[in-house]
PDB file of N, CA and C in Angstrom:
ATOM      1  N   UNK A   1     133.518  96.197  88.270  1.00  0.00           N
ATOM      2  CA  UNK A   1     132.779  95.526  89.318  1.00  0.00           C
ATOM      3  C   UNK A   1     131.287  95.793  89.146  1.00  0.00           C
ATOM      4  N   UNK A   2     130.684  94.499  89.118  1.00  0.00           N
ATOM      5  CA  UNK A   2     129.212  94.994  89.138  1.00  0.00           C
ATOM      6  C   UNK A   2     128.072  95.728  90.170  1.00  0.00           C
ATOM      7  N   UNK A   3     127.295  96.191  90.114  1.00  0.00           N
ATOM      8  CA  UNK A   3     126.529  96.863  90.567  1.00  0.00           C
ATOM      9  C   UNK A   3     125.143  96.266  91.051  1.00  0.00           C
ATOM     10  N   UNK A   4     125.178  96.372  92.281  1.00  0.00           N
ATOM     11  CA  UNK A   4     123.945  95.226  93.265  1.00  0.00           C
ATOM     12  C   UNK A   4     122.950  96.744  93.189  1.00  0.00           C
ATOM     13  N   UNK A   5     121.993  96.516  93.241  1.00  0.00           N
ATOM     14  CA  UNK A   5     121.180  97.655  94.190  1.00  0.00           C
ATOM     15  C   UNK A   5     119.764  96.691  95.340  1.00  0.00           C
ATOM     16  N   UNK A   6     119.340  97.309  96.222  1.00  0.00           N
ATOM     17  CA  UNK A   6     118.523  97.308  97.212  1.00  0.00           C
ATOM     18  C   UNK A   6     116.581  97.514  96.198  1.00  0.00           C
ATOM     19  N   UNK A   7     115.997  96.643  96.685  1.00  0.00           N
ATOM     20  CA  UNK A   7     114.875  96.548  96.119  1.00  0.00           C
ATOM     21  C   UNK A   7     114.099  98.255  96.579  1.00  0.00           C
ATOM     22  N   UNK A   8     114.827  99.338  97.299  1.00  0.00           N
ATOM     23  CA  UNK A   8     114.289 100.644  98.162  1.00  0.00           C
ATOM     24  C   UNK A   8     115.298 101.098  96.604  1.00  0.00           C
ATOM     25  N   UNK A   9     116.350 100.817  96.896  1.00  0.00           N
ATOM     26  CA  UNK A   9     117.224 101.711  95.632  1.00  0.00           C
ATOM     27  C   UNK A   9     116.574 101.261  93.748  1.00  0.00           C
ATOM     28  N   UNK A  10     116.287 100.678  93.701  1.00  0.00           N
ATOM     29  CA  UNK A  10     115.888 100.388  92.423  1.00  0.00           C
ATOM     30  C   UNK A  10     114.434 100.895  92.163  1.00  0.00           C
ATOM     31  N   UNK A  11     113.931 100.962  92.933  1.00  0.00           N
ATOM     32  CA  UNK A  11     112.266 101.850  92.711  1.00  0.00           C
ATOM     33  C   UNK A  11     112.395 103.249  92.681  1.00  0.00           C
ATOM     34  N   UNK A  12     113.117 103.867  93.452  1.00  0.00           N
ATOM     35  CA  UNK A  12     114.021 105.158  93.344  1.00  0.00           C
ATOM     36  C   UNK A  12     114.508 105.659  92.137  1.00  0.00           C
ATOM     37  N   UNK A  13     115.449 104.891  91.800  1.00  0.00           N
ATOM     38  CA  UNK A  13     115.763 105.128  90.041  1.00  0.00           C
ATOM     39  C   UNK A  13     115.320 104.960  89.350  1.00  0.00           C
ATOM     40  N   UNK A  14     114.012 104.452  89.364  1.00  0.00           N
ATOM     41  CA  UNK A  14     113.511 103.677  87.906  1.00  0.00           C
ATOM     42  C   UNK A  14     111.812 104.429  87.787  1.00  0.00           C
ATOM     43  N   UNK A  15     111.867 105.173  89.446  1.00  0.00           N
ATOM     44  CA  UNK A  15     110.492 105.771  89.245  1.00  0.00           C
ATOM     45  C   UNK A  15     108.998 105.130  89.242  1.00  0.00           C
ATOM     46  N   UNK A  16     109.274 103.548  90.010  1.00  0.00           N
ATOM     47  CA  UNK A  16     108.002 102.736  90.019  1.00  0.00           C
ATOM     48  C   UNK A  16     107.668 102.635  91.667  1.00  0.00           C
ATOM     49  N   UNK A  17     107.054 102.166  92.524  1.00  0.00           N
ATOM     50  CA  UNK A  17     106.542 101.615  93.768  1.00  0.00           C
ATOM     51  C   UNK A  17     107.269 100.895  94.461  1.00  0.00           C
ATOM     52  N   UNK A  18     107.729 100.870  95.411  1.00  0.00           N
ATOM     53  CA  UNK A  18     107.854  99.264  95.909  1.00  0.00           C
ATOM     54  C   UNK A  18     107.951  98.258  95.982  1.00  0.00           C
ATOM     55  N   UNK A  19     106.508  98.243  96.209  1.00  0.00           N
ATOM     56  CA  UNK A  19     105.628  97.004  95.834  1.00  0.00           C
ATOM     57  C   UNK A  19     105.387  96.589  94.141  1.00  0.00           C
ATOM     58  N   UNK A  20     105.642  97.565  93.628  1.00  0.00           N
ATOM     59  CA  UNK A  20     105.691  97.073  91.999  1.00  0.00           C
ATOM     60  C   UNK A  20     106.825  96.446  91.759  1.00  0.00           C
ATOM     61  N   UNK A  21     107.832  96.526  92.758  1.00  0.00           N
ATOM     62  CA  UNK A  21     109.423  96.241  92.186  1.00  0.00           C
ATOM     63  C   UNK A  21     109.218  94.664  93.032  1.00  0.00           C
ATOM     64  N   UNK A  22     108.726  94.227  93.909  1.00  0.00           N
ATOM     65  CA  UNK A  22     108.315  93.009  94.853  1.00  0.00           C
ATOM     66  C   UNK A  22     107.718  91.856  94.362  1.00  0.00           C
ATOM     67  N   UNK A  23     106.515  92.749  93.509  1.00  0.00           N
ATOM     68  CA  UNK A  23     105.605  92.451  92.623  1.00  0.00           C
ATOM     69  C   UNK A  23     106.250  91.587  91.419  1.00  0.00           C
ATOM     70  N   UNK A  24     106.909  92.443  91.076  1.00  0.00           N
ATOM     71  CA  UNK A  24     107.393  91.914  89.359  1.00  0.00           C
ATOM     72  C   UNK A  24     108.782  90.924  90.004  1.00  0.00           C
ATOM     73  N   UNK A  25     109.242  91.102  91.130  1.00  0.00           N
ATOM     74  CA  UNK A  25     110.580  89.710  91.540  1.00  0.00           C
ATOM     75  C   UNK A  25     109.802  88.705  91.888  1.00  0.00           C
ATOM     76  N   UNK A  26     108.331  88.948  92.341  1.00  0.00           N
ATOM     77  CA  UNK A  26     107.958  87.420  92.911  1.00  0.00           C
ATOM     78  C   UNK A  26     107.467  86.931  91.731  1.00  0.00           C
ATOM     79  N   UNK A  27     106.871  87.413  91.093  1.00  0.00           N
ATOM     80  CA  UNK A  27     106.757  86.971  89.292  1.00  0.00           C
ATOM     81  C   UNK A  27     107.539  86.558  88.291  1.00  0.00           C
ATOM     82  N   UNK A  28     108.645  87.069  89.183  1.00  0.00           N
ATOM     83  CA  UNK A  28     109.953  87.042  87.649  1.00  0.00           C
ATOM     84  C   UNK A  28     110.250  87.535  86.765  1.00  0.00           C
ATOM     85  N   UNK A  29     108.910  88.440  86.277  1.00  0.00           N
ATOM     86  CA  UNK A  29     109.142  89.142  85.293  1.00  0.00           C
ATOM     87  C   UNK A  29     110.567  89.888  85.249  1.00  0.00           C
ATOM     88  N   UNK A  30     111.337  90.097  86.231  1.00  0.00           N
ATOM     89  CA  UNK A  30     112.798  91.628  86.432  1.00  0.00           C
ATOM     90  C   UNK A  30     113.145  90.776  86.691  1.00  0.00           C
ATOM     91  N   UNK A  31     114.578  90.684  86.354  1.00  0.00           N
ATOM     92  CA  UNK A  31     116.061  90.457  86.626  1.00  0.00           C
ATOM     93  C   UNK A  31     116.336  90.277  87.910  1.00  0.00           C
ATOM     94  N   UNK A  32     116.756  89.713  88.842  1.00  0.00           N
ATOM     95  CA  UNK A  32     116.940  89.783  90.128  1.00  0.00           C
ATOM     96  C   UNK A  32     117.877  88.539  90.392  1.00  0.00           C
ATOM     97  N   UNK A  33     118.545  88.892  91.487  1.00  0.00           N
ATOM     98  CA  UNK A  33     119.455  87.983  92.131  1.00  0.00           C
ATOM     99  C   UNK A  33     118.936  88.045  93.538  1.00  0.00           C
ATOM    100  N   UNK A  34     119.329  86.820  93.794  1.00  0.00           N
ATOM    101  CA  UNK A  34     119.169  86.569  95.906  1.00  0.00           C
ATOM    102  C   UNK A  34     120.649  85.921  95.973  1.00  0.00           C
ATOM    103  N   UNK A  35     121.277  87.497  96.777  1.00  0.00           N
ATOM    104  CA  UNK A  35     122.797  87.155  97.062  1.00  0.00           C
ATOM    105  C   UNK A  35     122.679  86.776  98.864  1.00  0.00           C
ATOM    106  N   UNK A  36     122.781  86.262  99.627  1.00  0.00           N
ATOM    107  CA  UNK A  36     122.684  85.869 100.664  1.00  0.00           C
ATOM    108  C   UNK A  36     121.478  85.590 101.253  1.00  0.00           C
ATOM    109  N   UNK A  37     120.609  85.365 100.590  1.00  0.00           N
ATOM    110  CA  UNK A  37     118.909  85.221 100.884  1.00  0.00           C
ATOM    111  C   UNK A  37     118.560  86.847 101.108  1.00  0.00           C
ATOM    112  N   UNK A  38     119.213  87.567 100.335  1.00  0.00           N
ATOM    113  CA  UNK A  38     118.753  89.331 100.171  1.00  0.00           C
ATOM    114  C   UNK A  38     118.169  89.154  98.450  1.00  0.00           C
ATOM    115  N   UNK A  39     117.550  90.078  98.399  1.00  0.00           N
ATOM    116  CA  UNK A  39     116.864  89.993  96.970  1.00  0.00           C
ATOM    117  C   UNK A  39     117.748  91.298  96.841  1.00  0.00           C
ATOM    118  N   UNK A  40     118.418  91.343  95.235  1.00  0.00           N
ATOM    119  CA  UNK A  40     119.501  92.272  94.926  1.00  0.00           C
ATOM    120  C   UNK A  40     118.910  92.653  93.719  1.00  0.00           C
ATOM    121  N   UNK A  41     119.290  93.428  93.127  1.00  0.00           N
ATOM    122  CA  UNK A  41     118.910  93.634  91.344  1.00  0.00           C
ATOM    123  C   UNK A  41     120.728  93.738  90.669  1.00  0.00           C
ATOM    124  N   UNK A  42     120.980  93.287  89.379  1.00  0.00           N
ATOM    125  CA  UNK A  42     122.014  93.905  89.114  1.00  0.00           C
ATOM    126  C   UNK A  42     121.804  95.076  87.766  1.00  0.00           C
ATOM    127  N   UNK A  43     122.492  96.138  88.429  1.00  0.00           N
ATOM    128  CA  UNK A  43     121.934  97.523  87.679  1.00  0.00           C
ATOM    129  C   UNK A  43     122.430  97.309  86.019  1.00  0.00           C
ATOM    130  N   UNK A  44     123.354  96.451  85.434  1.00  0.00           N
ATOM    131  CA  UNK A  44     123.377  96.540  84.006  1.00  0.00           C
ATOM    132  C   UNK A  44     122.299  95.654  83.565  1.00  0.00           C
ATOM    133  N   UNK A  45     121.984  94.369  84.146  1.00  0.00           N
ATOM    134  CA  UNK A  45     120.729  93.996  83.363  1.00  0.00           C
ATOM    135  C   UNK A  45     119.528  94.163  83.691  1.00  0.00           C
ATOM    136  N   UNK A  46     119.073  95.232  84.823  1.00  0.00           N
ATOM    137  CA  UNK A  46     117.960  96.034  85.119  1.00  0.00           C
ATOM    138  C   UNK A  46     118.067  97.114  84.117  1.00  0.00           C
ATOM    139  N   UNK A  47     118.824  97.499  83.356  1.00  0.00           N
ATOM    140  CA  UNK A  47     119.116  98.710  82.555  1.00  0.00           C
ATOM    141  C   UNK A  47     118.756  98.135  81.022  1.00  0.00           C
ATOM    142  N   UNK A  48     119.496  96.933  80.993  1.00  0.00           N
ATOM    143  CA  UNK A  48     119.530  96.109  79.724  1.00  0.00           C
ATOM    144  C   UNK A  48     117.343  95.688  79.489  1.00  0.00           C
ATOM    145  N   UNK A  49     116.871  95.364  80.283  1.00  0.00           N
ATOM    146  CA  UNK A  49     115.767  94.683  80.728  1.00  0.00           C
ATOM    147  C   UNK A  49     114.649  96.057  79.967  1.00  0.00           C
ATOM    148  N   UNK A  50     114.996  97.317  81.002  1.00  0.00           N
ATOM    149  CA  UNK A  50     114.352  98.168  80.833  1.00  0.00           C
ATOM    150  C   UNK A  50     114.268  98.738  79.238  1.00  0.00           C
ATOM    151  N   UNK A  51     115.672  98.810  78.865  1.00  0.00           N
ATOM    152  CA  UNK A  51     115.473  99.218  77.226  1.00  0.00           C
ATOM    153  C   UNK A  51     114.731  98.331  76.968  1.00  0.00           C
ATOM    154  N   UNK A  52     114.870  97.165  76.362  1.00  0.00           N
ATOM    155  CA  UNK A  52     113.721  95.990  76.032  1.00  0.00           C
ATOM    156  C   UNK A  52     112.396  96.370  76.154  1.00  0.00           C
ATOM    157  N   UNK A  53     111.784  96.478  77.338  1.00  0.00           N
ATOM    158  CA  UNK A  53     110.990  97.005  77.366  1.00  0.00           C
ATOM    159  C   UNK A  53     110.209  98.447  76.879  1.00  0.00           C
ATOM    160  N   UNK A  54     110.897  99.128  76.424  1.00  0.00           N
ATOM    161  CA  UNK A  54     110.926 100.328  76.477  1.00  0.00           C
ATOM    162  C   UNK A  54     110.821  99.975  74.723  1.00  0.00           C
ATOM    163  N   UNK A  55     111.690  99.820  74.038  1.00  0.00           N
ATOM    164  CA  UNK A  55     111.259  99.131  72.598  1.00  0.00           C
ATOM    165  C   UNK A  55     109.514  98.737  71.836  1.00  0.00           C
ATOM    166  N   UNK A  56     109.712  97.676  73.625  1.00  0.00           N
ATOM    167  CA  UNK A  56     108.456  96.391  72.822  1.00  0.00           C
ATOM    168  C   UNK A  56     107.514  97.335  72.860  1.00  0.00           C
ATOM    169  N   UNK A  57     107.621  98.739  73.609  1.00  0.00           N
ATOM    170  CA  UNK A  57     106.597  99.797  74.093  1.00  0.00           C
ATOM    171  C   UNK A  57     105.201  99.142  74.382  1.00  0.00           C
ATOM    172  N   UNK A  58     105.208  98.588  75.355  1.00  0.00           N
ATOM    173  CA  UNK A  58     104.575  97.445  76.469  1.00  0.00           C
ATOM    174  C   UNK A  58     104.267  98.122  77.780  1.00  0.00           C
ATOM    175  N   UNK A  59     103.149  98.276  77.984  1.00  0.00           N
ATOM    176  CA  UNK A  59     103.289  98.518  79.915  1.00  0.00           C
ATOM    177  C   UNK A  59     103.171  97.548  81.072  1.00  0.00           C
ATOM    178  N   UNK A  60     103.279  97.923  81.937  1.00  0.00           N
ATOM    179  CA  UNK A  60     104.346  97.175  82.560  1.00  0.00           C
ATOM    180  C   UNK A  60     103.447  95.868  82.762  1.00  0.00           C
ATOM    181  N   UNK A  61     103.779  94.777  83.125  1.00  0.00           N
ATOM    182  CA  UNK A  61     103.548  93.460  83.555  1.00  0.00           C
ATOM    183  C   UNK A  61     102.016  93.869  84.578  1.00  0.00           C
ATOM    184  N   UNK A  62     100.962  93.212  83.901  1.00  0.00           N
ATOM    185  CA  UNK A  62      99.441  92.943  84.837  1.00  0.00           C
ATOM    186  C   UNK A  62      99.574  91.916  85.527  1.00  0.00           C
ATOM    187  N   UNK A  63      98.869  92.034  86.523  1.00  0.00           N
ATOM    188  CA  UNK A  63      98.082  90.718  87.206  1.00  0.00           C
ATOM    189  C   UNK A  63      97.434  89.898  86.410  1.00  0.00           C
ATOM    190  N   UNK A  64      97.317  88.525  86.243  1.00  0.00           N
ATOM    191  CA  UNK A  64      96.043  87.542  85.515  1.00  0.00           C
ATOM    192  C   UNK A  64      95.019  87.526  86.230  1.00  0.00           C
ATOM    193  N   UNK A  65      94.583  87.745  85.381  1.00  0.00           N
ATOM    194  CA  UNK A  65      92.450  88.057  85.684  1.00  0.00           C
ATOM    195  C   UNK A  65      92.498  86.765  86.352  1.00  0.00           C
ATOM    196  N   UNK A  66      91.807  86.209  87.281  1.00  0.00           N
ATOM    197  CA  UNK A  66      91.076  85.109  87.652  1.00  0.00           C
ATOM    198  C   UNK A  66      89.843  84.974  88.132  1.00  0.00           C
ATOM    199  N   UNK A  67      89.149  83.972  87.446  1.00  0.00           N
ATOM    200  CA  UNK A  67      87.808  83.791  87.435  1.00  0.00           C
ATOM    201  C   UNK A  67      87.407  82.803  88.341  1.00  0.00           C
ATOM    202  N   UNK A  68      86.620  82.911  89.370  1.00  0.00           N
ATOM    203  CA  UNK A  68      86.130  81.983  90.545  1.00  0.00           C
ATOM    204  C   UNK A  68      85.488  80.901  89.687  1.00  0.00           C
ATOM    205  N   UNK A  69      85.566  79.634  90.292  1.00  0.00           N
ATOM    206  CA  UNK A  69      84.647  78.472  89.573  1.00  0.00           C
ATOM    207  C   UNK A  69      83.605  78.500  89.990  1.00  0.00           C
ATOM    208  N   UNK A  70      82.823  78.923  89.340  1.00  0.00           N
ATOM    209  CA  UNK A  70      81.539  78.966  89.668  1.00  0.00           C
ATOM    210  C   UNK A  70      80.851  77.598  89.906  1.00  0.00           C
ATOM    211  N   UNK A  71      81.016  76.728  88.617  1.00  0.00           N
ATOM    212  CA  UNK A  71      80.311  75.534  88.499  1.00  0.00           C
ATOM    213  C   UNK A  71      80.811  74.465  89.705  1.00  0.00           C
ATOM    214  N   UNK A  72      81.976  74.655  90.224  1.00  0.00           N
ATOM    215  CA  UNK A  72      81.994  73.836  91.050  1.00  0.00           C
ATOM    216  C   UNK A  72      81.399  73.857  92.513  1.00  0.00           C
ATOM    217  N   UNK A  73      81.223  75.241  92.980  1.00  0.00           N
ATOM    218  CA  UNK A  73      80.178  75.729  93.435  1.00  0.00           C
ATOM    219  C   UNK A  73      79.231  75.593  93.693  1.00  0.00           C
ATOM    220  N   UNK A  74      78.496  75.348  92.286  1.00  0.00           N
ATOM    221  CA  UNK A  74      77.144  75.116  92.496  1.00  0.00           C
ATOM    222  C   UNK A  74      76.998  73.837  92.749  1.00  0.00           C
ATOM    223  N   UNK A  75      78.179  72.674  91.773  1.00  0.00           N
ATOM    224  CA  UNK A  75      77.992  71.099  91.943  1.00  0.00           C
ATOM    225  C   UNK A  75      77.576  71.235  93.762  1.00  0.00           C
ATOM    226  N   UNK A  76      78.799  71.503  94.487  1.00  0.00           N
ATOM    227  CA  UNK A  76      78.799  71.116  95.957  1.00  0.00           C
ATOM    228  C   UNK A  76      77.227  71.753  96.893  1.00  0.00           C
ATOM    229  N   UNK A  77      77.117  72.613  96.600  1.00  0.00           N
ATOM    230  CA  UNK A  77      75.676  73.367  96.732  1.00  0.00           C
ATOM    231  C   UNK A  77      74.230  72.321  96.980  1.00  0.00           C
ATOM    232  N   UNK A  78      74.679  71.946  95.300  1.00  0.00           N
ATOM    233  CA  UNK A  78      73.334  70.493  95.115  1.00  0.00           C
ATOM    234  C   UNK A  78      73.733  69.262  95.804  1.00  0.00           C
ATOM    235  N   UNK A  79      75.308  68.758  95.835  1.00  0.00           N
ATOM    236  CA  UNK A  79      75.263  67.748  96.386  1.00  0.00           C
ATOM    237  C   UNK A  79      74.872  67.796  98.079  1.00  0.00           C
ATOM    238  N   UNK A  80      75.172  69.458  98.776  1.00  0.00           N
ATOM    239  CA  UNK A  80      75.050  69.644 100.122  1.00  0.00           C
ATOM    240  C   UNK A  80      73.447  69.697 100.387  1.00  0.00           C
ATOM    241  N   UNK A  81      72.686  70.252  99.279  1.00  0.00           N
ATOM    242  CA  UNK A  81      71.094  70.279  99.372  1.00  0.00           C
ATOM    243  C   UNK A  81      70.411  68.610  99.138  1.00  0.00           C
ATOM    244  N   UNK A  82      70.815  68.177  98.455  1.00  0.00           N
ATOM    245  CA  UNK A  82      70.569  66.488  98.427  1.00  0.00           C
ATOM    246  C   UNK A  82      70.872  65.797  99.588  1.00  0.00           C
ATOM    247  N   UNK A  83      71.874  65.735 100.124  1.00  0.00           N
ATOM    248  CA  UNK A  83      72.149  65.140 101.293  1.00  0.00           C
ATOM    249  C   UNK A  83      71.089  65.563 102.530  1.00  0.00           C
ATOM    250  N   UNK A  84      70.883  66.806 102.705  1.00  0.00           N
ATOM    251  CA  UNK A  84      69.927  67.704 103.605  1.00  0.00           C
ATOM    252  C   UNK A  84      68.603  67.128 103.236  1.00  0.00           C
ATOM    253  N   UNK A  85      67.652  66.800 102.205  1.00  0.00           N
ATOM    254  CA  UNK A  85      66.911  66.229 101.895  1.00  0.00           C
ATOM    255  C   UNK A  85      66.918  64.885 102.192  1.00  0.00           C
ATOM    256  N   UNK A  86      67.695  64.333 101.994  1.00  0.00           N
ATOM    257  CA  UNK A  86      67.827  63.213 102.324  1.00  0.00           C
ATOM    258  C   UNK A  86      67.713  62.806 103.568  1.00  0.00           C
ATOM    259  N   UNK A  87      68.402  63.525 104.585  1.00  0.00           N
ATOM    260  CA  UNK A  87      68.323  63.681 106.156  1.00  0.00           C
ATOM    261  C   UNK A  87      67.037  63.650 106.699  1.00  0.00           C
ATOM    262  N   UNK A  88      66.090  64.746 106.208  1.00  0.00           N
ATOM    263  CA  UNK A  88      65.357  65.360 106.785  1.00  0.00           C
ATOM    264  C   UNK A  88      64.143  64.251 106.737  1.00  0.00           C
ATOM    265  N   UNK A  89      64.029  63.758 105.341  1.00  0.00           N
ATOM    266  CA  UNK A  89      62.586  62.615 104.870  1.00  0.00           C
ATOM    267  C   UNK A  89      63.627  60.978 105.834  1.00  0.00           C
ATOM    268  N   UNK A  90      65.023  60.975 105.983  1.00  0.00           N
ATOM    269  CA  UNK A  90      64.911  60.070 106.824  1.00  0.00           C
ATOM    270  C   UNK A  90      64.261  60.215 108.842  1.00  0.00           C
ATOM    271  N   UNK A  91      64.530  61.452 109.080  1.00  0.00           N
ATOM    272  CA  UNK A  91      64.252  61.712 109.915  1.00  0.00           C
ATOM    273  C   UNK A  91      62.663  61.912 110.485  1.00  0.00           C
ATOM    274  N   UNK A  92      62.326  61.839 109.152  1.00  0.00           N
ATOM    275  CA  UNK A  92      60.574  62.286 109.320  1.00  0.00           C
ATOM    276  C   UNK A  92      59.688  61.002 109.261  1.00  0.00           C
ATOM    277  N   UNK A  93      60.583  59.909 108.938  1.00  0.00           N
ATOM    278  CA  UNK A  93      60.065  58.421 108.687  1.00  0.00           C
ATOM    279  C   UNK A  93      59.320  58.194 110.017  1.00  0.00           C
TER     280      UNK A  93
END
C-alpha cells in the first residue's frame, strides 16, 4: 500500500521548510498529488525524486529573477507628460 504524507510530514523528513515544500508544489517542481483537494506527497516518488536530485548534485529549485519593464514605464510617463502639456497651453489659450 502506498504511502501519502502531509505537506507538515514531508518537510520533517526531508529536513527543508514549509514553505519550501509549498513553494516547490505550487511550481511543480516535487511530485505531489491532490487526493480530495488535500495536497499529499507520495513517499516512494518523493524518495525516487530526491535521489535524482541528489545525483544531478543541483540545489534546490530558485525563484526566476524578474526584471521590471522599465521601458514601458517610461513610454507611459512621456505619453502622461505630453498630454499634461497639452492641457495646460490649451488652457492658457
Amino acid at each position: 500500500m502506498e504511502k501519502f504524507l502531509t505537506a507538515q510530514q514531508l518537510s520533517e523528513s526531508i529536513g527543508y521548510k514549509l514553505s519550501t515544500i509549498y513553494s516547490w508544489s505550487h511550481r511543480k517542481v516535487i511530485p505531489r498529488v491532490a487526493k480530495l483537494r488535500l495536497l499529499r506527497f507520495r513517499e516512494s516518488e518523493v524518495i525516487e525524486w530526491l535521489a535524482q536530485k541528489n545525483t544531478e548534485k543541483a540545489s534546490p529549485p530558485q525563484r526566476p529573477q524578474h526584471r521590471p519593464k522599465v521601458r514601458a514605464r517610461r513610454s507611459i510617463n512621456k505619453d502622461i507628460d505630453e498630454i499634461v502639456d497639452f492641457a495646460k497651453k490649451e488652457v492658457l489659450k
